[in-house]
Protein backbone atom coordinates (compact mmCIF):
# COMPACT_ATOMS: atom_id res chain seq x y z
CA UNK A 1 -9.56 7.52 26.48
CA UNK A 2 -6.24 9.08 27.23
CA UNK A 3 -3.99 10.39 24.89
CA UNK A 4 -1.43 7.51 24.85
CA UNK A 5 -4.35 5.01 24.69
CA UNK A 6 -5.13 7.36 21.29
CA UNK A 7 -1.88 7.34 20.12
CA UNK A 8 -1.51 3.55 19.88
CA UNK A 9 -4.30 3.26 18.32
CA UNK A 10 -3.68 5.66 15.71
CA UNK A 11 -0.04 4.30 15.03
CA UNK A 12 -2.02 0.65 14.94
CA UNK A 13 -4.75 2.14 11.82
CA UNK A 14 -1.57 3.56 10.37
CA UNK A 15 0.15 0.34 10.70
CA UNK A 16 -2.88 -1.55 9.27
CA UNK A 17 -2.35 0.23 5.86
CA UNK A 18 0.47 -1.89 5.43
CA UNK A 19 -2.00 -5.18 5.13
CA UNK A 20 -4.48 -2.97 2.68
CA UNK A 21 -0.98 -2.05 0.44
CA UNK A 22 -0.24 -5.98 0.70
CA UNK A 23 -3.84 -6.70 -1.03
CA UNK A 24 -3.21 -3.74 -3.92
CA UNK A 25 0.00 -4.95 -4.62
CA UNK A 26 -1.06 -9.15 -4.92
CA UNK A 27 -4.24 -7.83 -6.43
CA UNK A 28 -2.10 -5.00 -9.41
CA UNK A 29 0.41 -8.48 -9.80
CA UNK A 30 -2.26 -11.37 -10.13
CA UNK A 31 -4.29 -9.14 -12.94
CA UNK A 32 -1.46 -8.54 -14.85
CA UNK A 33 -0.32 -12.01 -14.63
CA UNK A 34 -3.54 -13.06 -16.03
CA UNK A 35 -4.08 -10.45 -18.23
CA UNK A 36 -0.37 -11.57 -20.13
CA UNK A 37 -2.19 -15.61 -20.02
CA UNK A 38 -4.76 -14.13 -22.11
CA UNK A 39 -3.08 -11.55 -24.21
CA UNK A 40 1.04 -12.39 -24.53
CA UNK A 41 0.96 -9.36 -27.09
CA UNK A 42 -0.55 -6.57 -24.91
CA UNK A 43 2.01 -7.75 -22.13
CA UNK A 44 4.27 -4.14 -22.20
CA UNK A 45 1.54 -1.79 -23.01
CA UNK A 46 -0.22 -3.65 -19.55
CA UNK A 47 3.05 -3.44 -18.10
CA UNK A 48 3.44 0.09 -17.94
CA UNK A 49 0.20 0.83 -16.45
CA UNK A 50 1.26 -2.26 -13.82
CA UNK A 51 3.93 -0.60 -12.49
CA UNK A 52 2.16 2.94 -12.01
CA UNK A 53 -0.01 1.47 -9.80
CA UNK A 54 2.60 -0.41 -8.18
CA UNK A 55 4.17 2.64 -7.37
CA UNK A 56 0.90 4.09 -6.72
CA UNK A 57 0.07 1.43 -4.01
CA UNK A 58 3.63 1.81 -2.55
CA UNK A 59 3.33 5.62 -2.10
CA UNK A 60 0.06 4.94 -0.48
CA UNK A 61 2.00 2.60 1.87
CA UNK A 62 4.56 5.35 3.19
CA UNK A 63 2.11 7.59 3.67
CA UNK A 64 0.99 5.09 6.52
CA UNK A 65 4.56 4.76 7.74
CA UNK A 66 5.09 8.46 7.69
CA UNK A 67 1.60 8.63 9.96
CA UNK A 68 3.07 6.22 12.38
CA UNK A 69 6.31 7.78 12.68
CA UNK A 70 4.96 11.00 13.10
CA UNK A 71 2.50 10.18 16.05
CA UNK A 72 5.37 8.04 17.18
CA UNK A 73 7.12 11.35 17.43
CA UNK A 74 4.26 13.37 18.90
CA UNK A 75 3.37 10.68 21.56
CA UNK A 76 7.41 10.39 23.09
């Protein structure tokens, strides 16, 4: 395997963290959707933990674009 043939395939595993941020972030939204359902009174104290991992999940996900861009970079 050449090094271009290695570089597209590392920007394409970087790229696929994108799908696995999609899945956190339906996943984080669903349980606190159901969680509310069950509970209405525990909605803001589940809130605030919500969006920590949303932001978690999201930080997570540019760390994958910042991978691609920077062997992007290296392979041009």
């Amino acid at each position: 395997m050449d090094a271009s043939a290695a570089a597209l395939l590392g920007m394409g595993i970087a790229a696929a963290g994108f799908g696995g941020a999609g899945i956190g972030i339906g996943y984080i939204f669903g349980k606190m959707i159901e969680s509310t359902a069950r509970q209405p009174a525990a909605e803001a104290r589940v809130g605030k933990y919500m969006w920590i991992g949303f932001a978690l999940v999201e930080a997570i996900a540019l760390y994958g674009l910042v991978i691609a861009f920077i062997i992007m970079g290296l392979r041009g």
